[in-house]
C-alpha atoms as a PDB file:
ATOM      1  CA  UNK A   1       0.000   0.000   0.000  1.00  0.00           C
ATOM      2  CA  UNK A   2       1.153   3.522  -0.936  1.00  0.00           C
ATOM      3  CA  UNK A   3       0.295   5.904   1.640  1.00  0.00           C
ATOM      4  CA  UNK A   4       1.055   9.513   1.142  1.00  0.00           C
ATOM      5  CA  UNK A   5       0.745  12.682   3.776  1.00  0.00           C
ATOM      6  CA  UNK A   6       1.356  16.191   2.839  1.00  0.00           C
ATOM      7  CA  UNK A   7       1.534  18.213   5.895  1.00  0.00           C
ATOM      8  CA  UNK A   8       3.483  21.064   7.483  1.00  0.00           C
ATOM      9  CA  UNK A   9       4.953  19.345  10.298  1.00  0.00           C
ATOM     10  CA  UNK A  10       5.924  16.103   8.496  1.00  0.00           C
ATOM     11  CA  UNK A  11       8.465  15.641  11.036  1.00  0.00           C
ATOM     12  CA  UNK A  12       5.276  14.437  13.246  1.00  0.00           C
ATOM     13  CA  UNK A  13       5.580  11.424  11.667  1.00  0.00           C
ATOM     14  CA  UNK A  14       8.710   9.876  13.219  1.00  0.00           C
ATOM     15  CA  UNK A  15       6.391   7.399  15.182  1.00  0.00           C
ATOM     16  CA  UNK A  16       6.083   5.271  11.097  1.00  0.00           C
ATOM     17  CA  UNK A  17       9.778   4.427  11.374  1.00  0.00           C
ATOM     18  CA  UNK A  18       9.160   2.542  14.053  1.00  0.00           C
ATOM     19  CA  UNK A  19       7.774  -1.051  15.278  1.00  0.00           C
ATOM     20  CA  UNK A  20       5.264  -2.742  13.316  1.00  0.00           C
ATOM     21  CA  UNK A  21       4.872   0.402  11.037  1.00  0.00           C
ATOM     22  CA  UNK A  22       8.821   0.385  10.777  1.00  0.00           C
ATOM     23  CA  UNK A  23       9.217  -3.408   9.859  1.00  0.00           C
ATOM     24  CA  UNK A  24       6.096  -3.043   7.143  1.00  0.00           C
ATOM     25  CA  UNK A  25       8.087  -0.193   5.571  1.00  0.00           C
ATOM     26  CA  UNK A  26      11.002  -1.917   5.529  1.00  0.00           C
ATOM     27  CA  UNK A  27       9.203  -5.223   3.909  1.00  0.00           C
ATOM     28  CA  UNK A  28       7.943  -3.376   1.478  1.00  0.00           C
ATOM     29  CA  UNK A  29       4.607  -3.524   2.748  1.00  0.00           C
ATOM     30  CA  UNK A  30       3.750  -0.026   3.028  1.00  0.00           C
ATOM     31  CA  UNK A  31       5.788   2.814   0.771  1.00  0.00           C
ATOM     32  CA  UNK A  32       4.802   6.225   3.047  1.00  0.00           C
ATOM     33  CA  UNK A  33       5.802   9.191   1.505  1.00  0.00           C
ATOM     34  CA  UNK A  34       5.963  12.154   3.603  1.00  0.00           C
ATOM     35  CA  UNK A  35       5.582  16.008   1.642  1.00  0.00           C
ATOM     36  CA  UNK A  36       6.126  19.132   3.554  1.00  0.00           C
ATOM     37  CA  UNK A  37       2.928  21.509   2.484  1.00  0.00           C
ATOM     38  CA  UNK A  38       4.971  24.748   2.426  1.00  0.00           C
ATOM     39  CA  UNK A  39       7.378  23.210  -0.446  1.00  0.00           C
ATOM     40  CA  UNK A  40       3.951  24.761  -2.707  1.00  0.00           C
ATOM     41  CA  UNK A  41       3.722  27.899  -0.841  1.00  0.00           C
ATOM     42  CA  UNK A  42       5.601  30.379  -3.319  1.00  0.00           C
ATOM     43  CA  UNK A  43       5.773  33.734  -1.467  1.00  0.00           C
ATOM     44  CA  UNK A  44       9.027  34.492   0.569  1.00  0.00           C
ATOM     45  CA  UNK A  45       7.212  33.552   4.462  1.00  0.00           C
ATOM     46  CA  UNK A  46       6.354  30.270   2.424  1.00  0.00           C
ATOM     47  CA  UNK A  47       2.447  31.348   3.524  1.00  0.00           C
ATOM     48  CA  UNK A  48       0.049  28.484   4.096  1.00  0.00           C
ATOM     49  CA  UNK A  49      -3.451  30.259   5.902  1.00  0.00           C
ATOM     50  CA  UNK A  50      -5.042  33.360   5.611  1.00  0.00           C
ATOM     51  CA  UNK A  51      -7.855  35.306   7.689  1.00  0.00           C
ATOM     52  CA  UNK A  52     -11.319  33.899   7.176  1.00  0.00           C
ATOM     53  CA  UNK A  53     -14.293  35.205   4.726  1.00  0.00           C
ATOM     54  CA  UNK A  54     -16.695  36.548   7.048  1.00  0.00           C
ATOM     55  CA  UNK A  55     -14.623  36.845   9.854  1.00  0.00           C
ATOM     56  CA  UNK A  56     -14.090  35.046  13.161  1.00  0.00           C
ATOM     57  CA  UNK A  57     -10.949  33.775  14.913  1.00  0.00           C
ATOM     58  CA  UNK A  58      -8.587  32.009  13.853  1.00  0.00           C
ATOM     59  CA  UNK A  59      -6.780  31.117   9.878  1.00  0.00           C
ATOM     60  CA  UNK A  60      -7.889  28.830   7.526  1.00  0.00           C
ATOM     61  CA  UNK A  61      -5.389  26.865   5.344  1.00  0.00           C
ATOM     62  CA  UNK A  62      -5.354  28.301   1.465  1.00  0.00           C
ATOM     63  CA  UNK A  63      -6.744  26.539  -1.405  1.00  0.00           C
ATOM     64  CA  UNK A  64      -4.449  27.330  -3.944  1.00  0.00           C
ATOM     65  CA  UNK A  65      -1.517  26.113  -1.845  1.00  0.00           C
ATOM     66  CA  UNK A  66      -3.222  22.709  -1.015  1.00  0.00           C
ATOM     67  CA  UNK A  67      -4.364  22.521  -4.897  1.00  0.00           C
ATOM     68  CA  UNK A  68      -0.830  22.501  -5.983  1.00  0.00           C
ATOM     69  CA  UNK A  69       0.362  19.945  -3.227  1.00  0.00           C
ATOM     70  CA  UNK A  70      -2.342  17.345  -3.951  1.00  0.00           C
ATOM     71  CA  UNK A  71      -1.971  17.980  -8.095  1.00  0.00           C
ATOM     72  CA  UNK A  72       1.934  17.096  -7.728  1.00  0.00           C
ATOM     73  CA  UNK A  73       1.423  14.071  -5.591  1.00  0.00           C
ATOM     74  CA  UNK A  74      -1.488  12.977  -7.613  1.00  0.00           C
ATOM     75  CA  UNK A  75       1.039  13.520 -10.412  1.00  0.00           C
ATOM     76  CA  UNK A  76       3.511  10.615  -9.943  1.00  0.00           C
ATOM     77  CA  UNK A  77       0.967   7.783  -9.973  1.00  0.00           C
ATOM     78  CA  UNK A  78       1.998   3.789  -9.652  1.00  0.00           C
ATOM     79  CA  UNK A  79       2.583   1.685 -12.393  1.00  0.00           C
ATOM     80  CA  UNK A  80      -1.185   0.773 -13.062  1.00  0.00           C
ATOM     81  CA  UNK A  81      -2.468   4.946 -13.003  1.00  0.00           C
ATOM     82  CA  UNK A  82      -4.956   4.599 -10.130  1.00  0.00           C
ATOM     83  CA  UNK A  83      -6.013   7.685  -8.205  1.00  0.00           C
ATOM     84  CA  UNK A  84      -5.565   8.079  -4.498  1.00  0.00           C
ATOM     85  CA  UNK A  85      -7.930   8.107  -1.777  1.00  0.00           C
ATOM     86  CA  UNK A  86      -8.388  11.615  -0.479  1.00  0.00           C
ATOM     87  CA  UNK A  87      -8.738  11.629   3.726  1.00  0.00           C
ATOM     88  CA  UNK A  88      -9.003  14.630   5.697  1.00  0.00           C
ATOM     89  CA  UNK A  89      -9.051  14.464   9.174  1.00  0.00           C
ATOM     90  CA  UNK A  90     -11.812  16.972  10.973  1.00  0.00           C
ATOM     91  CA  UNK A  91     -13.985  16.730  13.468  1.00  0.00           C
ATOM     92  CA  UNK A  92     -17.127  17.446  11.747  1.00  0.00           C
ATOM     93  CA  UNK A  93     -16.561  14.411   9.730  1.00  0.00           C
ATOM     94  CA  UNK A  94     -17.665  10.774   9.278  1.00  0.00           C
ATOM     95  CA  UNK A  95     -16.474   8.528  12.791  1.00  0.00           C
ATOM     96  CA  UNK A  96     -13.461   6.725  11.639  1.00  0.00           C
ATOM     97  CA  UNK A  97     -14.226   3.059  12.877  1.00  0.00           C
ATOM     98  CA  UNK A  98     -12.419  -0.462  12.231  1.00  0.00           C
ATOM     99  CA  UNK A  99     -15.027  -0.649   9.453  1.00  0.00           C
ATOM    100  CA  UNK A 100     -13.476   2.464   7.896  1.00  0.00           C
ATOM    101  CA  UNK A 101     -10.442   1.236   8.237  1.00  0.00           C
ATOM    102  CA  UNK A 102     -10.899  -2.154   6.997  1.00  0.00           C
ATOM    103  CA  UNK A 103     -12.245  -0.396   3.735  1.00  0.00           C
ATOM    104  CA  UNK A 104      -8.986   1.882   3.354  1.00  0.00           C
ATOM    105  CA  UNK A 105      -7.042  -1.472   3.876  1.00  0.00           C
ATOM    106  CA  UNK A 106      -8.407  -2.769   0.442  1.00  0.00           C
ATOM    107  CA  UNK A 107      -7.253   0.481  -1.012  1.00  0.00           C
ATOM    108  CA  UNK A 108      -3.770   0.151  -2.777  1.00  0.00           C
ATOM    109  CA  UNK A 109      -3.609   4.319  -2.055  1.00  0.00           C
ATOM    110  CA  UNK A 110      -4.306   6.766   0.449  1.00  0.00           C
ATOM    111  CA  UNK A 111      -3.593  10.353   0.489  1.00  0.00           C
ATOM    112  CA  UNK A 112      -3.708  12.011   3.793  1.00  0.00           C
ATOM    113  CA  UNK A 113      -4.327  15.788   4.004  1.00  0.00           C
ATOM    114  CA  UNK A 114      -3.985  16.972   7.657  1.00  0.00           C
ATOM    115  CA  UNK A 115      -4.808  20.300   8.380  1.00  0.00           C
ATOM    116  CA  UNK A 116      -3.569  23.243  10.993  1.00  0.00           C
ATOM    117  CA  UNK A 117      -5.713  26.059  12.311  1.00  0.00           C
ATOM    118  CA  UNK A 118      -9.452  26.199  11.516  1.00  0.00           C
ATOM    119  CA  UNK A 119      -8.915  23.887   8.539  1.00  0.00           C
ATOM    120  CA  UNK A 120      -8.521  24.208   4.980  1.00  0.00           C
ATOM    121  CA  UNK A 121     -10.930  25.634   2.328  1.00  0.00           C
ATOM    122  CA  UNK A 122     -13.910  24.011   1.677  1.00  0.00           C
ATOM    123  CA  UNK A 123     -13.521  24.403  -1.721  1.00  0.00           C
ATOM    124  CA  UNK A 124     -10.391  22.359  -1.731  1.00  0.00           C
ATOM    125  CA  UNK A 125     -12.363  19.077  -0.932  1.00  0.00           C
ATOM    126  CA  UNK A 126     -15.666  20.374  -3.466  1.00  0.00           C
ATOM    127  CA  UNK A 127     -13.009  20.472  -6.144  1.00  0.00           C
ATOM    128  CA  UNK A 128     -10.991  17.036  -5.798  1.00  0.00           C
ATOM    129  CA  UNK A 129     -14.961  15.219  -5.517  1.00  0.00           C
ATOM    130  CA  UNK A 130     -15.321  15.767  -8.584  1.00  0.00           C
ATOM    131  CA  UNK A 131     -12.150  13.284  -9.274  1.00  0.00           C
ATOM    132  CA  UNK A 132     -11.266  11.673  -6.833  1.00  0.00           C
ATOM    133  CA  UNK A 133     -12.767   9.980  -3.536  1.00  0.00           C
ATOM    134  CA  UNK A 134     -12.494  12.549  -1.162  1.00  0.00           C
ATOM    135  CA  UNK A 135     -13.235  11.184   2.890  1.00  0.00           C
ATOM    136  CA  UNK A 136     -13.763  13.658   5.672  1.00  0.00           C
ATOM    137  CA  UNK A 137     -12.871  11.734   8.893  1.00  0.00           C
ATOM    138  CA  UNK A 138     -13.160  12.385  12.598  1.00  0.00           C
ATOM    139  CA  UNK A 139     -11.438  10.178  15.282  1.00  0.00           C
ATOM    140  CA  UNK A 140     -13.810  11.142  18.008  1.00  0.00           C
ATOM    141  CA  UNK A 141     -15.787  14.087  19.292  1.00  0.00           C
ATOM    142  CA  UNK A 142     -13.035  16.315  20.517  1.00  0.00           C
ATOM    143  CA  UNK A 143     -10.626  18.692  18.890  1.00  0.00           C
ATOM    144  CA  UNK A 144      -6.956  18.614  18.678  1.00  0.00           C
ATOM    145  CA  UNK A 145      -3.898  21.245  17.543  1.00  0.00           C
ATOM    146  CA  UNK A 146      -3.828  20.014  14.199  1.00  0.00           C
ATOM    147  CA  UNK A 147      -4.571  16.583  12.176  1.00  0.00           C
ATOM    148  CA  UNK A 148      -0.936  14.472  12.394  1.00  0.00           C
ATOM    149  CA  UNK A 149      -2.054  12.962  15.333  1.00  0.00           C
ATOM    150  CA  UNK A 150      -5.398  11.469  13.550  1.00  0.00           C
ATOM    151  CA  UNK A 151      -3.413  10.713  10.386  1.00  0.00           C
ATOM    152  CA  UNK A 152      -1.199   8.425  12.887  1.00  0.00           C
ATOM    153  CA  UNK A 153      -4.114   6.839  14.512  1.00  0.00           C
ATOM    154  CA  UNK A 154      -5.506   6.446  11.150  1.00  0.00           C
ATOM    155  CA  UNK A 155      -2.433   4.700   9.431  1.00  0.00           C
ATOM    156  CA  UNK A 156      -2.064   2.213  12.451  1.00  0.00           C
ATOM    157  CA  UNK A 157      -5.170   1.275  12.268  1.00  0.00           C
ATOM    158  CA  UNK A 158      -5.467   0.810   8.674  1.00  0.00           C
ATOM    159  CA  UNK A 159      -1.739  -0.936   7.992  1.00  0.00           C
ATOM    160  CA  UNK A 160      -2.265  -3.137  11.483  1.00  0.00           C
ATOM    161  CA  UNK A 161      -4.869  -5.018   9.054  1.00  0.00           C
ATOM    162  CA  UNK A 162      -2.490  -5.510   6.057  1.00  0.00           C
ATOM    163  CA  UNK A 163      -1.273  -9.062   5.579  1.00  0.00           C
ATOM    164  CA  UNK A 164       2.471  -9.201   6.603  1.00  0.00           C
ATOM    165  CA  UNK A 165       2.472  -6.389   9.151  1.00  0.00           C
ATOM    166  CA  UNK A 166       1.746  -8.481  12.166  1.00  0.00           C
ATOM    167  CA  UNK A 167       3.399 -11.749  13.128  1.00  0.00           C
ATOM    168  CA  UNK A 168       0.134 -13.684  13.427  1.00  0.00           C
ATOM    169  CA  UNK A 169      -2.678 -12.552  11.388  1.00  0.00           C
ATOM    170  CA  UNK A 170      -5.430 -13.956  13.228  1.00  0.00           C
ATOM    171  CA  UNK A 171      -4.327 -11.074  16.169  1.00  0.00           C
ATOM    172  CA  UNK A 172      -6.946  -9.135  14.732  1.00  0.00           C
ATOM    173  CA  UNK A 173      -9.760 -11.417  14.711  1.00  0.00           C
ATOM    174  CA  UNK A 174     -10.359 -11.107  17.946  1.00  0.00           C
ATOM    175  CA  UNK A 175     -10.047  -7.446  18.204  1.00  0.00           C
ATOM    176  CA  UNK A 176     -12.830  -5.232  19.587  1.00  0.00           C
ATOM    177  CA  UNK A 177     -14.898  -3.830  17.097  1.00  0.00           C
ATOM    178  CA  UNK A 178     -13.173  -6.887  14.717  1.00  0.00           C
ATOM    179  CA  UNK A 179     -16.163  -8.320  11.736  1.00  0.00           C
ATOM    180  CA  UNK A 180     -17.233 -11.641  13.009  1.00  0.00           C
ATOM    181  CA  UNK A 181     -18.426 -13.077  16.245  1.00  0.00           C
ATOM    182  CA  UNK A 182     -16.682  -9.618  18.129  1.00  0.00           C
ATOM    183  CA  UNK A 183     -17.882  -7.117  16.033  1.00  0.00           C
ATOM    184  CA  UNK A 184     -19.572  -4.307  17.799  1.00  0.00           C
ATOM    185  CA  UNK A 185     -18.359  -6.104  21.202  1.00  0.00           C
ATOM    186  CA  UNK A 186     -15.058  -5.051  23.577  1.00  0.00           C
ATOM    187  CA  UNK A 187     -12.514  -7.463  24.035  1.00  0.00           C
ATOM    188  CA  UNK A 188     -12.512  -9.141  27.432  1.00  0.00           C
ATOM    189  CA  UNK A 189      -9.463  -9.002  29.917  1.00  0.00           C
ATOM    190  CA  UNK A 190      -5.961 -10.933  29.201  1.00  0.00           C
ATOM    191  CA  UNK A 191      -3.529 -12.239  31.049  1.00  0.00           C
ATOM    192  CA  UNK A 192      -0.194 -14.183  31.099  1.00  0.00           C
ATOM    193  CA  UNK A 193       2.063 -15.725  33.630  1.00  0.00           C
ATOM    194  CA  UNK A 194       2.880 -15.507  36.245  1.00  0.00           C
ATOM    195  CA  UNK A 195      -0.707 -17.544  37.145  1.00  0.00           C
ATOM    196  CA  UNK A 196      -0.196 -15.290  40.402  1.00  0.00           C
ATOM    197  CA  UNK A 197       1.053 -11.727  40.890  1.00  0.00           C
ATOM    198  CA  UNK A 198       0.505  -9.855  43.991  1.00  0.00           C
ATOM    199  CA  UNK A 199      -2.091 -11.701  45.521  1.00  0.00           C
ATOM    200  CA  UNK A 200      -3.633 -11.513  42.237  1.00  0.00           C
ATOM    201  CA  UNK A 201      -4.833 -15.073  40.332  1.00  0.00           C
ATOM    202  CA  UNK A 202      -5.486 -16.138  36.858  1.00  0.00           C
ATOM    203  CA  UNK A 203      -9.169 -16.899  35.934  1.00  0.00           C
ATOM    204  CA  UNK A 204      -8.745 -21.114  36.649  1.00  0.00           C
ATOM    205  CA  UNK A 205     -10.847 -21.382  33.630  1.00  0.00           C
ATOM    206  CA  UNK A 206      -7.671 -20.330  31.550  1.00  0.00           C
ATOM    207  CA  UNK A 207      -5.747 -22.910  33.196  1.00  0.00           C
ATOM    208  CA  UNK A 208      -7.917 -25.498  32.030  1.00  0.00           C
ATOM    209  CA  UNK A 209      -7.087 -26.259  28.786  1.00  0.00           C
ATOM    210  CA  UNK A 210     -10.697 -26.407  27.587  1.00  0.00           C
ATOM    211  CA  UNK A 211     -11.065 -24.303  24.421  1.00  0.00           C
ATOM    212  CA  UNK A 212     -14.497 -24.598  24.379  1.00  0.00           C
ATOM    213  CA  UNK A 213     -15.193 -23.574  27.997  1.00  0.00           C
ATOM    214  CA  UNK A 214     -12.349 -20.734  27.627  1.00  0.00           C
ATOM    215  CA  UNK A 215     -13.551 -19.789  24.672  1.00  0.00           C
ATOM    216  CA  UNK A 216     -17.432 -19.352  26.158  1.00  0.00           C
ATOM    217  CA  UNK A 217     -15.571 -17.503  29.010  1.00  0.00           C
ATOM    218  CA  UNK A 218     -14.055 -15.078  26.928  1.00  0.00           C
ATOM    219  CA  UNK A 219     -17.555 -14.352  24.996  1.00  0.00           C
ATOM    220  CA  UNK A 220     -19.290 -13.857  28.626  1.00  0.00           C
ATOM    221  CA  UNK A 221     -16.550 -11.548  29.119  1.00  0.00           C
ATOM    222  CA  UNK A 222     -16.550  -9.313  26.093  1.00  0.00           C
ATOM    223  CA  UNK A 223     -19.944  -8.900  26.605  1.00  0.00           C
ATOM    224  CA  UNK A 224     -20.089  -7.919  30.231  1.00  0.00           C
ATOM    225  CA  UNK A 225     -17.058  -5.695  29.572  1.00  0.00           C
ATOM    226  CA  UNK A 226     -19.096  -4.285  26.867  1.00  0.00           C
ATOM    227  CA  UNK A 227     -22.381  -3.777  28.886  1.00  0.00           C
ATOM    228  CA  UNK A 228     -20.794  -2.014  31.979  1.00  0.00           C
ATOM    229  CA  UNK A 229     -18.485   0.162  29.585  1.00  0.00           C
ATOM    230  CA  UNK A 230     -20.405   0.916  25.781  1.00  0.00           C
ATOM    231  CA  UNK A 231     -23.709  -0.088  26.514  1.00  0.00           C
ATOM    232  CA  UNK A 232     -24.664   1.531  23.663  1.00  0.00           C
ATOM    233  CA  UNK A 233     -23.119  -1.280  21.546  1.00  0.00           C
ATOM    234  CA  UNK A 234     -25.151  -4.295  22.727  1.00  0.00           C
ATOM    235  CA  UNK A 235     -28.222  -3.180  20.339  1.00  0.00           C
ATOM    236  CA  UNK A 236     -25.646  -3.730  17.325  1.00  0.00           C
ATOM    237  CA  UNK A 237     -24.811  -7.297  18.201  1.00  0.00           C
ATOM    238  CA  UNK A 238     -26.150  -9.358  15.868  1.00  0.00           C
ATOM    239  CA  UNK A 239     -26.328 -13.521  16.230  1.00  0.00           C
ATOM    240  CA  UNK A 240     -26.549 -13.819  20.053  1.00  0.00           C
ATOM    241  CA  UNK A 241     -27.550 -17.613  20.757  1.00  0.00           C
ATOM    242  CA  UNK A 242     -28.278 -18.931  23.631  1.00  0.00           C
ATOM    243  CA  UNK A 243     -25.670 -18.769  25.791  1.00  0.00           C
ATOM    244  CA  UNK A 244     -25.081 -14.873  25.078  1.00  0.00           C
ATOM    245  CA  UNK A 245     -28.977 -14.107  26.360  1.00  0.00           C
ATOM    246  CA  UNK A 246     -28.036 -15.753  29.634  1.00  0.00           C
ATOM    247  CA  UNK A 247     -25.108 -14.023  29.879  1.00  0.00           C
ATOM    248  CA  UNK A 248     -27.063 -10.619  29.155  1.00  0.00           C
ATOM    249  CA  UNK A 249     -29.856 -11.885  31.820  1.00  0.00           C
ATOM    250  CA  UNK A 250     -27.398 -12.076  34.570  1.00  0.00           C
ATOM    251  CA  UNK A 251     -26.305  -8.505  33.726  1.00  0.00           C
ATOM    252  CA  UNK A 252     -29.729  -7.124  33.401  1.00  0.00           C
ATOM    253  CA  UNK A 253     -32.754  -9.515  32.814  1.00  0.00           C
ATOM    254  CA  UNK A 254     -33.945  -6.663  30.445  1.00  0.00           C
ATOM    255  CA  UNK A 255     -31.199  -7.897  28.090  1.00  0.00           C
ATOM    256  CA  UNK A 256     -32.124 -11.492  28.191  1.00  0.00           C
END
């Protein structure tokens, strides 16, 4: 996957030369290509905002600017000519969820457009709909300085899921949120040895070698973890047999 992030702080993303995101890189796994915005910026400050239309505090990133910085990476296409995927982190867009990023993990392309002060012109993202899909994302309801740190979150999440990056690939079948028996559900405790620490004991049912068993334990405990934490969540589980009502009864008989 080709993954490509113009921003003015590009030195943010230090974090993708590390780890798992270091070792895909290196594999060839992931090509991430890092473009400092102000290299389009022509005036002698190198200029990248300007006061808003209509007034009110704050700057708001230029569209000519960001026009020329997603033409020239757009510009150097891979060997087949596809077109990028256009994401822009804000927090007025769509939730980013593992859904979301399971979709940008079938994309071969992603083009990451993080933006500083009040964000960039509107008409930046109105003119590259009309040729490319453009994605406005938000990571949660909360603002932050500017939109490296959602572009990280964002390219974990999504690269996590390509095949290669992690040692085992079934890690992420059992991950919160994960498609499949989990999805919509929180991921129960873990634990590893010592089978005691501090007083503290493993779950015997761990101990016990039964997969079945262990494995009912862990369901029962994704979905109490998921009822006393995202409540919200239990009306989106689909499939619940019998064992899961019971396991919803003794948390609430309303959910049995």
């Amino acid at each position: 996957m080709r993954i490509d992030v113009v921003s003015i702080f590009p030195e943010y993303f230090a974090p993708l030369s590390v780890s798992l995101m270091g070792k895909a890189r290196e594999r060839g796994i992931l090509d991430i290509r890092l473009h400092q915005l102000r290299d389009w910026a022509h005036d002698v400050h190198h200029t990248v905002d300007d006061t808003p239309y209509g007034g009110g505090p704050g700057m708001v990133m230029k569209p000519e600017v960001w026009g020329e910085a997603i033409d020239s990476v757009c510009a150097e296409p891979p060997p087949d000519a596809i077109t990028p995927r256009l994401v822009v982190p804000t927090p007025s867009g769509r939730r980013f969820t593992q859904q979301v990023a399971l979709e940008y993990a079938a994309e071969p392309w992603l083009l990451f457009a993080p933006a500083r002060y009040e964000g960039i012109d509107s008409r930046v993202m109105a003119e590259y709909a009309s040729r490319l899909r453009v994605d406005e994302v938000s990571i949660g309801d909360y603002v932050l300085a500017g939109g490296e740190a959602a572009v990280l979150v964002m390219v974990e999440a999504v690269a996590r899921l390509l095949p290669g990056v992690l040692g085992n690939a079934n890690s992420v079948t059992d991950d919160s949120f994960a498609p499949g028996p989990m999805q919509n559900l929180l991921e129960g405790p873990v634990y590893t040895k010592p089978p005691v620490w501090r007083g503290r004991e493993v779950p015997e049912i761990l101990l016990s070698g039964h997969h079945g068993k262990i494995a009912r334990w862990r369901r029962d405990e994704a979905l109490r973890r998921t009822y006393e934490r995202r409540p919200e969540l239990l009306t989106a589980v689909q499939d619940l047999d019998k064992a899961d009502r019971r396991a919803l009864a003794d948390l609430d008989p309303d959910l049995g």
